[in-house]
Protein backbone atom coordinates (compact mmCIF):
# COMPACT_ATOMS: atom_id res chain seq x y z
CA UNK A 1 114.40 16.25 120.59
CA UNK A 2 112.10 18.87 121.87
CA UNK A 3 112.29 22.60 120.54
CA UNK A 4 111.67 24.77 123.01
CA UNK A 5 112.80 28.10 121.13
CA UNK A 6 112.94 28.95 117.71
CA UNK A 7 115.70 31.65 116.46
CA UNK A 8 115.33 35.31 117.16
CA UNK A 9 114.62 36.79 113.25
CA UNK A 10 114.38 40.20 115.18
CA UNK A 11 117.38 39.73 117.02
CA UNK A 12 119.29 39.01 113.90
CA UNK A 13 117.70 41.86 112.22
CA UNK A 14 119.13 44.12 114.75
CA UNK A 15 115.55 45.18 116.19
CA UNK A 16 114.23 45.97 119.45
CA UNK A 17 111.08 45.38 120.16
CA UNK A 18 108.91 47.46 122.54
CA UNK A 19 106.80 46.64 125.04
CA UNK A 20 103.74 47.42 127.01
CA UNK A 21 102.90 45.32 129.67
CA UNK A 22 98.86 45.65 130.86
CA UNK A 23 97.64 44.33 134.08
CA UNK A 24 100.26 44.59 137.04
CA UNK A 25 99.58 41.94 138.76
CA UNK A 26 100.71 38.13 139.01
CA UNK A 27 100.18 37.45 135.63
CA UNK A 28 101.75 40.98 134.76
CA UNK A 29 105.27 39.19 136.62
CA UNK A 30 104.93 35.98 134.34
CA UNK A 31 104.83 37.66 131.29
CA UNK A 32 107.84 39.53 132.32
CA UNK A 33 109.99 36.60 133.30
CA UNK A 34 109.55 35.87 130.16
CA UNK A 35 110.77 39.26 128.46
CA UNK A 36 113.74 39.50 130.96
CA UNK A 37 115.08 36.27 128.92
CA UNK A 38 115.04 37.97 125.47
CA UNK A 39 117.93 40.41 124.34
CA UNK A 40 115.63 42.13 121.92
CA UNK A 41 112.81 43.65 124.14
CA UNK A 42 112.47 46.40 125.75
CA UNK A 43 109.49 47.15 128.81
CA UNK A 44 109.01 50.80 128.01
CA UNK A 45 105.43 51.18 129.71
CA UNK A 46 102.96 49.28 132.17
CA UNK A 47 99.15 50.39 132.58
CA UNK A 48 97.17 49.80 136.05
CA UNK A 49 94.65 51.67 137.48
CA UNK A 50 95.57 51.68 140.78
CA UNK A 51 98.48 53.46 141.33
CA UNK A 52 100.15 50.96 144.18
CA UNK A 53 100.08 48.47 141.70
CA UNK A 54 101.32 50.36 138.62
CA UNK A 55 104.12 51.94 141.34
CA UNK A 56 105.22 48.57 142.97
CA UNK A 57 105.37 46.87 139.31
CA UNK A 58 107.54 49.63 137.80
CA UNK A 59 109.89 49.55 140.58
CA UNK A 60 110.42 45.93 141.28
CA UNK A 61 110.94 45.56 136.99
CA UNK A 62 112.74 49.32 136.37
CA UNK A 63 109.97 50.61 133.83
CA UNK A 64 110.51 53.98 132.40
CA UNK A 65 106.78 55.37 132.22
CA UNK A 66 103.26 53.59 133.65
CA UNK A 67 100.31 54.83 132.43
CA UNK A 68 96.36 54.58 134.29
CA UNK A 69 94.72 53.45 131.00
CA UNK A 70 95.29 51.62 128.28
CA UNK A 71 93.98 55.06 126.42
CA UNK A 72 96.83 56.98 127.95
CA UNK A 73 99.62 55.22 127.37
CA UNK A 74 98.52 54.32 123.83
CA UNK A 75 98.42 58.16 123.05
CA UNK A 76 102.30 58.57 124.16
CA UNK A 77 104.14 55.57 123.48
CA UNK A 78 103.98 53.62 120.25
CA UNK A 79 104.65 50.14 121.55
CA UNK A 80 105.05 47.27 119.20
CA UNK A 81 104.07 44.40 121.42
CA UNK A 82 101.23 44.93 124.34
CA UNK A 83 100.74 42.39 126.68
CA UNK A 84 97.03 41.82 128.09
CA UNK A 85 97.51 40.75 131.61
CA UNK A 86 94.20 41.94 133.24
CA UNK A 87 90.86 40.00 134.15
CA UNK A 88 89.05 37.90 131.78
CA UNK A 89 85.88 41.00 130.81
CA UNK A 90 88.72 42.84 130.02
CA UNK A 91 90.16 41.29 127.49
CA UNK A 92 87.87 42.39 124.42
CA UNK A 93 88.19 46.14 125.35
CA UNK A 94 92.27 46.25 125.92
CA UNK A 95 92.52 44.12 122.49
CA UNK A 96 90.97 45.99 120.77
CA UNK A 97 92.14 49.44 121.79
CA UNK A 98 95.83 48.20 120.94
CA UNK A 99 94.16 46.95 117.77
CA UNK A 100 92.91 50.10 117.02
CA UNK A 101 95.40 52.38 117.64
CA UNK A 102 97.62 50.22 115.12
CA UNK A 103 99.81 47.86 117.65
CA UNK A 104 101.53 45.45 115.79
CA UNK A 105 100.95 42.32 118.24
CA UNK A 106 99.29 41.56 121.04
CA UNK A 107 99.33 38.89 123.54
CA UNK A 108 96.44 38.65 125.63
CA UNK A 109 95.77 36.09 128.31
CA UNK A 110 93.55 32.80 128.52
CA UNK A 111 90.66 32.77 128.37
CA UNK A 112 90.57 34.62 125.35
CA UNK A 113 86.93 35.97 126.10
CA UNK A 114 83.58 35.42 127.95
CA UNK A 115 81.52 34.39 125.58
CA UNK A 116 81.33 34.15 121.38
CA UNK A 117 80.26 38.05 120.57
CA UNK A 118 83.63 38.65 122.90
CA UNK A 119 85.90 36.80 121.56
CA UNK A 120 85.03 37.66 117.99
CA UNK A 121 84.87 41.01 118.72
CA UNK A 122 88.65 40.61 119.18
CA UNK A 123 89.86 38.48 116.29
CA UNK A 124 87.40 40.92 113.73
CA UNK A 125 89.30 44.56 115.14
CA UNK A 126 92.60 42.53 115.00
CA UNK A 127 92.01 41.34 111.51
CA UNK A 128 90.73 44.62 110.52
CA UNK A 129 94.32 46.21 111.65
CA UNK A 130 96.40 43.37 110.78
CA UNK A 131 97.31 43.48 114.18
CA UNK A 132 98.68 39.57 115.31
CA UNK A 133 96.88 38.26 118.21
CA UNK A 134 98.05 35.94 120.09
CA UNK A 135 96.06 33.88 123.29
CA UNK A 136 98.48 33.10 126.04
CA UNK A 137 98.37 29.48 125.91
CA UNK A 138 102.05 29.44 126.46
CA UNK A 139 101.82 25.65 127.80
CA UNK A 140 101.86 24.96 123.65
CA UNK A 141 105.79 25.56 124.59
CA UNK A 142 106.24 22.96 127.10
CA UNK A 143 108.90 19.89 126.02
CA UNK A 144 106.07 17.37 127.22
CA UNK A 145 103.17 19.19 124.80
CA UNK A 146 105.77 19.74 122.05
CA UNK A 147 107.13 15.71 122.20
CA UNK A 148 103.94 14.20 122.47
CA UNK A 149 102.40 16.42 119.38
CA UNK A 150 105.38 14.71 117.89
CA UNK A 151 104.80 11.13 118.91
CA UNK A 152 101.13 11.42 117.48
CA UNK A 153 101.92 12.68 114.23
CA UNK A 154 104.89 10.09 114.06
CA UNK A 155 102.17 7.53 114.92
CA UNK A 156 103.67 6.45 118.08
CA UNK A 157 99.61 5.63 119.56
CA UNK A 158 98.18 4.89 115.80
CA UNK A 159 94.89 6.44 115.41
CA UNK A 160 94.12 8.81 117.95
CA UNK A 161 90.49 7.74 119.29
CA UNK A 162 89.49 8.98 122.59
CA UNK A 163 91.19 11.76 125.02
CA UNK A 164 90.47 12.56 128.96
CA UNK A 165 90.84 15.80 130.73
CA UNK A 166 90.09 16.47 134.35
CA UNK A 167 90.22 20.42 135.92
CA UNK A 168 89.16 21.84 138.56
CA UNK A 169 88.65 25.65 139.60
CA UNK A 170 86.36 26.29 137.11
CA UNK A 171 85.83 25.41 133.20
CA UNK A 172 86.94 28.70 131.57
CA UNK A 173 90.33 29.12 134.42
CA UNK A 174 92.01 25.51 134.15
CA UNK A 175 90.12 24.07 131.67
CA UNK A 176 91.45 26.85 128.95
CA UNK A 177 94.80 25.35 129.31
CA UNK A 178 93.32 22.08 129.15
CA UNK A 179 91.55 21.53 125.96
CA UNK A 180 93.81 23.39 124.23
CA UNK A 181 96.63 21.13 125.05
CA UNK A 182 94.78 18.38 123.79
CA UNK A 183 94.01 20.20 120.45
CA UNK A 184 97.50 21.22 119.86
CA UNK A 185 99.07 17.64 120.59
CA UNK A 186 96.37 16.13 118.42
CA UNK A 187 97.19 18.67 115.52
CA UNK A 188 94.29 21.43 115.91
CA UNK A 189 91.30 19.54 114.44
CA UNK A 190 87.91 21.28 114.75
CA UNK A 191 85.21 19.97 116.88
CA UNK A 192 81.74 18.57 115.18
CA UNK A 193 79.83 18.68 118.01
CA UNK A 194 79.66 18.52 122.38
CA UNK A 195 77.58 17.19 124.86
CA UNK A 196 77.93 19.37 128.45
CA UNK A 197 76.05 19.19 131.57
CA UNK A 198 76.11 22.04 134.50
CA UNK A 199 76.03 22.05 138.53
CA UNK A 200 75.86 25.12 140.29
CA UNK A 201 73.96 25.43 143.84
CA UNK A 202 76.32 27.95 145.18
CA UNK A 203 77.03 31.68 143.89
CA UNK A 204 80.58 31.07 142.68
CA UNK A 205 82.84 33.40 140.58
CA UNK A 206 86.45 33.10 139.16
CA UNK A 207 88.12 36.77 138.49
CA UNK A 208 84.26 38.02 138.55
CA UNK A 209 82.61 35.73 136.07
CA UNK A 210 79.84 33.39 137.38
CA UNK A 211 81.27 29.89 136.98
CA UNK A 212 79.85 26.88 137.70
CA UNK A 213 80.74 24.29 140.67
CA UNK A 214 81.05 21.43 138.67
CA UNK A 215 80.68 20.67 134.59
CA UNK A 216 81.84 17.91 132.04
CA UNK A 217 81.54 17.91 128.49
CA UNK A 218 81.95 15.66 125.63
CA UNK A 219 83.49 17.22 122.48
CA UNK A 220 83.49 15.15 119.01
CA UNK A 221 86.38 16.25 116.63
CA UNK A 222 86.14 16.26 112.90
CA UNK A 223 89.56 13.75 112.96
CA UNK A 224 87.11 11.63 114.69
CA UNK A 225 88.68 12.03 117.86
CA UNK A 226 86.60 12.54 120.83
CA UNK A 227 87.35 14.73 124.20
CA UNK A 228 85.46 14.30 127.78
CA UNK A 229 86.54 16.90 130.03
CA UNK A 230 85.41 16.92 134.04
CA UNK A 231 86.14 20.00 136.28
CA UNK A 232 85.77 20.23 139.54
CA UNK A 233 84.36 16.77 139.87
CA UNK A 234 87.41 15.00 140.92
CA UNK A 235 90.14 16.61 142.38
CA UNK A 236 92.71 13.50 142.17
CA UNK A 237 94.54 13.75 138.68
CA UNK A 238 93.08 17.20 138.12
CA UNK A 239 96.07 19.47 136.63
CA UNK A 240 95.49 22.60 133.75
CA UNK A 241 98.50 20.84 132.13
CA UNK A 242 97.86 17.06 132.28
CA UNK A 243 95.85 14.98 129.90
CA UNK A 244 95.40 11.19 128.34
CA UNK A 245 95.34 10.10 124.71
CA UNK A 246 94.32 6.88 124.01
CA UNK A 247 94.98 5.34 120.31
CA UNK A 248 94.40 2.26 118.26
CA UNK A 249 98.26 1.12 118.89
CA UNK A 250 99.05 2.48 122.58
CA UNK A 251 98.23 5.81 124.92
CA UNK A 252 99.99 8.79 126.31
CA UNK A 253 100.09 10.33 129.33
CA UNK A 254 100.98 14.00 128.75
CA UNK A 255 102.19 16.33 130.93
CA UNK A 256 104.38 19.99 130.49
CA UNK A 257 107.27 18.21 132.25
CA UNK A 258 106.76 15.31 131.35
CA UNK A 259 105.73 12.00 129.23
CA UNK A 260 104.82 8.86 129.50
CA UNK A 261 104.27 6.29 126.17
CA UNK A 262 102.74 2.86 126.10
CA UNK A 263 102.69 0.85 122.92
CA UNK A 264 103.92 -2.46 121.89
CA UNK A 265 107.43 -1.41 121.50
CA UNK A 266 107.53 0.10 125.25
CA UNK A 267 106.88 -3.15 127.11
CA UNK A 268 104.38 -1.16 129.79
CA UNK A 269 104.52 2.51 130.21
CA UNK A 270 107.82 4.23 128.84
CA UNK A 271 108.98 7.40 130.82
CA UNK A 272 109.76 10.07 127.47
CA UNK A 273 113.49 11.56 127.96
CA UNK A 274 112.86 15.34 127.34
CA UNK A 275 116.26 16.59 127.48
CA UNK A 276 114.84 18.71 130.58
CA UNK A 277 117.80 21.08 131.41
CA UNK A 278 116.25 22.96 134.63
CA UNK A 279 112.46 21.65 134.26
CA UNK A 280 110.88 24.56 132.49
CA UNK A 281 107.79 26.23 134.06
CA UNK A 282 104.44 26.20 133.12
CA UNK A 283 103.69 29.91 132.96
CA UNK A 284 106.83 32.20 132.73
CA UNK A 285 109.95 32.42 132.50
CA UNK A 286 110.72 29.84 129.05
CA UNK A 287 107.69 29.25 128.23
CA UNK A 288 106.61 33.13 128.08
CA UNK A 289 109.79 34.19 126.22
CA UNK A 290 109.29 31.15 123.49
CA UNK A 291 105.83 32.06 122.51
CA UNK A 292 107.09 36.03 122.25
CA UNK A 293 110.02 34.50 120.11
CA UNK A 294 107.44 33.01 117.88
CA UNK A 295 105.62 36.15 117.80
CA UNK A 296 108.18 38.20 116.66
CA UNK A 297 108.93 35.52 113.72
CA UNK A 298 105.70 36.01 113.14
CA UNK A 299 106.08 39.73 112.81
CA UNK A 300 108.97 39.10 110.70
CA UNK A 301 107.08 37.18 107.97
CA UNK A 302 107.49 33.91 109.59
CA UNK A 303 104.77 30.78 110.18
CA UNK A 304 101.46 31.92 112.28
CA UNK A 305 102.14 31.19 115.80
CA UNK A 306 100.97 28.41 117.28
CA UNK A 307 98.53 30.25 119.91
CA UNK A 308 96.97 32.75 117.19
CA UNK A 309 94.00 34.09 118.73
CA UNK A 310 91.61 32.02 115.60
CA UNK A 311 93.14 28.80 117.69
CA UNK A 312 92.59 30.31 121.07
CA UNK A 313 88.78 31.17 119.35
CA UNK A 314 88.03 27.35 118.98
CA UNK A 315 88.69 26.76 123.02
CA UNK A 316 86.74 29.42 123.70
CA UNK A 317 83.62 27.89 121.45
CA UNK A 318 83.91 24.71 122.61
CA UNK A 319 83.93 25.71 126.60
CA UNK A 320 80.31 27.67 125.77
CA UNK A 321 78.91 24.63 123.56
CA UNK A 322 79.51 23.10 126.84
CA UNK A 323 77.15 25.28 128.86
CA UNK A 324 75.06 25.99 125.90
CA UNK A 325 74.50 22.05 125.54
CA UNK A 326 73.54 21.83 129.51
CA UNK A 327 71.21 24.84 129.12
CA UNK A 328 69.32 23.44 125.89
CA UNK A 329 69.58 19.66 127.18
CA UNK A 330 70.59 18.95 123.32
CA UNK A 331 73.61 18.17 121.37
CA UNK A 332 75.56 21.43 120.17
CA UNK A 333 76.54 21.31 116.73
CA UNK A 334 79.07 23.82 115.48
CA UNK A 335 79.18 26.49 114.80
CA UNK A 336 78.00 27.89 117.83
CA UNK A 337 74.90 30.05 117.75
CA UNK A 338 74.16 31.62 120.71
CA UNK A 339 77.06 34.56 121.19
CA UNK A 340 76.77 36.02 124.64
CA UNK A 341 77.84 33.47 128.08
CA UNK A 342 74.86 30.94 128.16
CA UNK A 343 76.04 30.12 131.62
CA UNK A 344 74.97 33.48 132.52
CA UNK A 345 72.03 33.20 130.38
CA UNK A 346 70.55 30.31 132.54
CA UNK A 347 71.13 31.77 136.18
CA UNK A 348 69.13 35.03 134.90
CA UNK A 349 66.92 31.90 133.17
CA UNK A 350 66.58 30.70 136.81
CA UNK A 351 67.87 27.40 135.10
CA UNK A 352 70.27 27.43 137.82
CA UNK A 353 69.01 29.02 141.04
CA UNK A 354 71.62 28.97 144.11
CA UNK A 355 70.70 26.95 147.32
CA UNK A 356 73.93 27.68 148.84
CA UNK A 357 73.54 31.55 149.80
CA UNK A 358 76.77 33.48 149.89
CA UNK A 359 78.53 35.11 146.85
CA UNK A 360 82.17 34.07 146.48
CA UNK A 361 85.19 34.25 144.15
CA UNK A 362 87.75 31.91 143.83
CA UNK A 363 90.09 34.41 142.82
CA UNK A 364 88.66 37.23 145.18
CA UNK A 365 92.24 37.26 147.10
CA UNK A 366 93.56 39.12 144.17
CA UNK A 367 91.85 41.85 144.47
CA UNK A 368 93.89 44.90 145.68
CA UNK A 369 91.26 46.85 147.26
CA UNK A 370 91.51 47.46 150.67
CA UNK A 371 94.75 45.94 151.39
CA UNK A 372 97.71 46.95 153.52
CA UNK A 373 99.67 48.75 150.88
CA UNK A 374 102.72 49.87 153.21
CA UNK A 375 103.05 45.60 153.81
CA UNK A 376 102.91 44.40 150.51
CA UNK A 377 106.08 46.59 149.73
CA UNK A 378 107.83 45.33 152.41
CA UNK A 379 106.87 41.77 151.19
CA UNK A 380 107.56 42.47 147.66
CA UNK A 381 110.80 43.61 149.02
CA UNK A 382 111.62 40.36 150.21
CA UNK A 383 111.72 38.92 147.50
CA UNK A 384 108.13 36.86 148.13
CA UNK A 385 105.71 36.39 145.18
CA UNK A 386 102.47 38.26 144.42
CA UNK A 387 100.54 35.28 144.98
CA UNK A 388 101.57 34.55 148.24
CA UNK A 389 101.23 37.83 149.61
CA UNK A 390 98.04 38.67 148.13
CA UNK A 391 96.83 35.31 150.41
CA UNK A 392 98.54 36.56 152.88
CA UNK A 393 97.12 40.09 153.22
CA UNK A 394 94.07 39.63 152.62
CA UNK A 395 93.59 37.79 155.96
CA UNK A 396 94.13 41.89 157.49
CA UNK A 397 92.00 42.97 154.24
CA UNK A 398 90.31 46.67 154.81
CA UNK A 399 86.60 45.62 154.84
């Protein structure tokens, strides 16, 4: 049987937590889904910089007080939880102001960081406050990641020997997810060593971080175990969410919904009953309110949660051996030396010089600037999601 949730130690301590929710955007609405399910939180602040943002957020969710900096709000309200829901490069500097200022908890969004120096940066102020960080890798809470961490450790596959991930929209934005799935469902080990290669003719950006068009990497675990991960080199199969482990006595195909098994007791591939009761998403609503549940236990004196930030730390160091290993054309044995973004490092190394003119993000639609404010409330009001209308205006975008 899958566990979902765990119980509510705060709740039954008679404690509300409070919260401070980051980033207004679409990720800012997932992570509230998720507190809207819990009985003891309470939203007290959000923090954008642009106002219509900050405004629209507070109104559609009722939020007493929003703030235009992280700063601000941090010298007013004393929240116990803050939720990073802004842009990758931002991560590092919101962490570590709540970290600072003495917030219990965070939870900041994948990817944890550009880059080692980043990413550390954030674990060292956190450990230095005893703050608890947490990486958003809230898929960890999906019935099909839970049960098939299960099966493995039951032996259900044998020996776990070889695993397969494909991705697409860039390493660091699906494949995150990705390889940390694999990781959790194989039991967290800790990779020896990766092989990566790089393609990137055109100028291409996710959230404004140079990515790359197309990558793959091999990643050797110290269970033995060994990863290849393609993005954005086949689109077919490609899912943040969906991976294959194959073992000495059968294979599984994983998914957060679902789960297949093949073995000698299955007969052929076995469809996994997860007790789904209304098919869970992948980001919000369940899955957002089960890894603040596990926070708070973790608050309480509990177990470390599942996606603490030293966990979220290994993704990150893997996804740069990857680049690193493309840039030095040589195996990358861990640790990882080189701390800043090495895919950045070899476009300013003219390692990777762009053939295909014209600067682009994949994730430039997001970007409020210059949009028709007076429609998006009149979307929002509609009930329609910040996804879709962000597409949709920014066909009409203010140039």
């Amino acid at each position: 049987m899958c566990r979902l949730y765990i119980p509510d130690i705060g709740a039954q301590l008679g404690k509300t937590y409070k919260i401070a929710i980051v980033g207004c955007g679409g990720i800012g609405n997932s992570h509230m889904e998720g507190y809207n399910l819990l009985d003891n939180v309470e939203v007290i602040a959000a923090v954008d910089p642009n106002p219509y943002a900050r405004q629209a957020y507070l109104g559609l969710y009722d939020i007493p007080k929003g703030y235009a900096s992280i700063e601000e709000m941090l010298e007013t309200e004393s929240p116990d939880i803050v939720s990073v829901c802004a842009w990758h490069l931002l991560h590092p500097t919101l962490t570590i102001a709540a970290a600072t200022a003495g917030v219990p908890a965070v939870i900041c969004e994948k990817p944890m960081a550009i880059g080692m120096a980043a990413a550390d940066s954030m674990v060292d102020a956190c450990k230095a406050s005893g703050t608890k960080l947490v990486i958003s890798h809230q898929r960890r809470f999906t019935p099909g990641w839970e049960r098939a961490r299960e099966l493995v450790a039951e032996g259900a596959i044998g020996k776990p020997i070889f695993a397969k991930n494909r991705v697409a929209e860039g390493l660091a934005n699906w494949g995150t997810h990705s390889i940390d799935g694999t990781r959790f469902v194989l039991g967290d080990p800790m990779p020896d060593w990766v092989m990566g290669g790089v393609e990137r003719k055109t100028d291409r950006h996710e959230r404004d971080v140079l990515i790359e068009d197309a990558c793959i990497g091999l990643v050797h675990f110290d269970s033995g175990v060994e990863l290849l991960i393609e993005s954005d080199l086949e689109r077919e199969g490609a899912g943040a969410g969906f991976f294959q482990i194959t073992g000495t006595e059968g294979m599984l195909d994983v998914k957060e919904t679902g789960l297949r098994l093949f073995n000698a007791q299955t007969y052929g591939w076995k469809e996994i009953d997860l007790d789904l009761q209304e098919g869970p998403k992948a980001i919000g609503g369940a899955t957002n309110a089960a890894q603040v549940r596990e926070l708070i236990a973790w608050l309480e004196g509990g177990p470390e949660h599942r996606g603490a930030g030293h966990q979220a730390r290994v993704t990150v160091e893997i996804m740069m051996a990857i680049y690193e290993s493309a840039r030095r054309h040589s195996r990358i044995v861990f640790p990882l030396q080189e701390k800043a973004y090495p895919l950045e490092k070899m476009f300013e190394e003219g390692l990777l010089p762009v053939e295909i003119e014209g600067w682009y993000d994949i994730r430039g639609f997001l970007k409020r600037d210059g949009i028709d404010e007076a429609r998006y409330a009149e979307l929002l009001a509609e009930s329609k999601g910040h996804h879709g209308i962000m597409r949709e205006l920014d066909k009409t975008r203010k140039k």
